[in-house]
Each structure stands twice: as C-alpha cells, then as structure tokens.
Protein backbone atom coordinates (compact mmCIF):
# COMPACT_ATOMS: atom_id res chain seq x y z
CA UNK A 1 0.00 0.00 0.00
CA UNK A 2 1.23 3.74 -0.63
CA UNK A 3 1.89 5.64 2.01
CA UNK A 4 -0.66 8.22 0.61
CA UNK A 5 -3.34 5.29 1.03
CA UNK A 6 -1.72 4.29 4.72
CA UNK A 7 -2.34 7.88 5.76
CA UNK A 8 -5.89 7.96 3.97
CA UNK A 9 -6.74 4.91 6.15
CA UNK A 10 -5.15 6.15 9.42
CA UNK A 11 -7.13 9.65 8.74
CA UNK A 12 -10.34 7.71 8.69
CA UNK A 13 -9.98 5.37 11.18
CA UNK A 14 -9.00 9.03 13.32
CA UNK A 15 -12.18 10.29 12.46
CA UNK A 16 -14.03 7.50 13.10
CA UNK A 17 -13.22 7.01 16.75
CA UNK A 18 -13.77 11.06 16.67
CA UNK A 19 -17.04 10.52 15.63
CA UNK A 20 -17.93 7.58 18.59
CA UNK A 21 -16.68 9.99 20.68
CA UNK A 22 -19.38 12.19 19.22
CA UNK A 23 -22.04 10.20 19.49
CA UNK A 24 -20.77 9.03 23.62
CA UNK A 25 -20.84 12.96 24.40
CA UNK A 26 -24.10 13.17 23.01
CA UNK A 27 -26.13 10.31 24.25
CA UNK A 28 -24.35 11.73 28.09
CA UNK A 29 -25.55 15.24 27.32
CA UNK A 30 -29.28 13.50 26.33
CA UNK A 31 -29.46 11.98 29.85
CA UNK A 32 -28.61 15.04 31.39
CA UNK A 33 -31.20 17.23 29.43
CA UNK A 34 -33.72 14.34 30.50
CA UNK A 35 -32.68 15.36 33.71
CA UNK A 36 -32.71 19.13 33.95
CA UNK A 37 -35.99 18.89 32.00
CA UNK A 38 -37.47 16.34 35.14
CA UNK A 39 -36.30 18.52 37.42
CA UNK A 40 -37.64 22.35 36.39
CA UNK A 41 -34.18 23.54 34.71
CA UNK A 42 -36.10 24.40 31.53
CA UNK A 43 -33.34 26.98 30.12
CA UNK A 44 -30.32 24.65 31.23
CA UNK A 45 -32.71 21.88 29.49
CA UNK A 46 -32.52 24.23 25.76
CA UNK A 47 -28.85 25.29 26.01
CA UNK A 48 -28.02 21.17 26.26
CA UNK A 49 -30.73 20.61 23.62
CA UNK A 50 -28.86 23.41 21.57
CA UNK A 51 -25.55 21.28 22.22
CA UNK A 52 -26.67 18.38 21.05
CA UNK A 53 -28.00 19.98 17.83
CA UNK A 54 -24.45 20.71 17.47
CA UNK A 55 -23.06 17.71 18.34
CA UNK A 56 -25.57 16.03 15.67
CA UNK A 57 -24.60 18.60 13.05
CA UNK A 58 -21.15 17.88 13.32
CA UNK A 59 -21.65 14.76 13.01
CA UNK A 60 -23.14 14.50 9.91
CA UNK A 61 -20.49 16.49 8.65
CA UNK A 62 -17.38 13.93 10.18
CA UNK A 63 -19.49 11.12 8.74
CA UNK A 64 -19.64 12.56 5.46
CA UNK A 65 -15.41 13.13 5.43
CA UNK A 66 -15.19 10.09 6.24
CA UNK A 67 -16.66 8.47 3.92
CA UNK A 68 -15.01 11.13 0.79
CA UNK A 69 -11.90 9.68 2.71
CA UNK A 70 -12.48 6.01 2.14
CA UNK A 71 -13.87 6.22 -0.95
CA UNK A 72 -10.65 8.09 -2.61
C-alpha cells in the first residue's frame, strides 16, 4: 500500500473514533437534558438541547469526510 493510502486509512480510522466519541458525548448530554428537564431547569434543558444539535450537526459532517476519505 502507498503511504498516501496508509495515511488515507489512518485519517479515517481518526475520524471514526472522533465521531464515537461524538455520538458518547451526546447520548451523556441526552441523559442530562432528561434530567434538567425532570427537574424544572427548563433553560439549562434548551442550552443542552442546543448542544446536542451541534453535536448532531457535526456529526453528519465527520461522517460525510469520512466516507469522501475512504472512498478516494
């Protein structure tokens, strides 16, 4: 393999445990919005809902490099 295709492959693989990473902070931020919401921290509730929209936006972007990565 090229080196060019090593580093491809060790980019990828980067961003993919980047991206679990992702998804981990996400799911913990999720059960701490469930939280705030139970428990009448309705502002702290939409700035973690907010994060999360992030988190998911980002995401979709790392998954999408990714994948232009292992497809060259």
């Amino acid at each position: 393999m090229s080196d060019n295709q090593d580093a491809k492959i060790a980019t990828a693989d980067a961003l993919t445990l980047l991206l679990h990473n992702q998804h981990a902070i996400c799911a913990a931020i999720e059960e701490m919005t469930k939280w705030l919401a139970e428990n009448g921290m309705g502002l702290a509730a939409a700035n973690a809902m907010a994060a999360m929209e992030t988190l998911d936006t980002n995401a979709q972007c790392i998954t999408d490099a990714i994948m232009r990565i292992r497809q060259s």
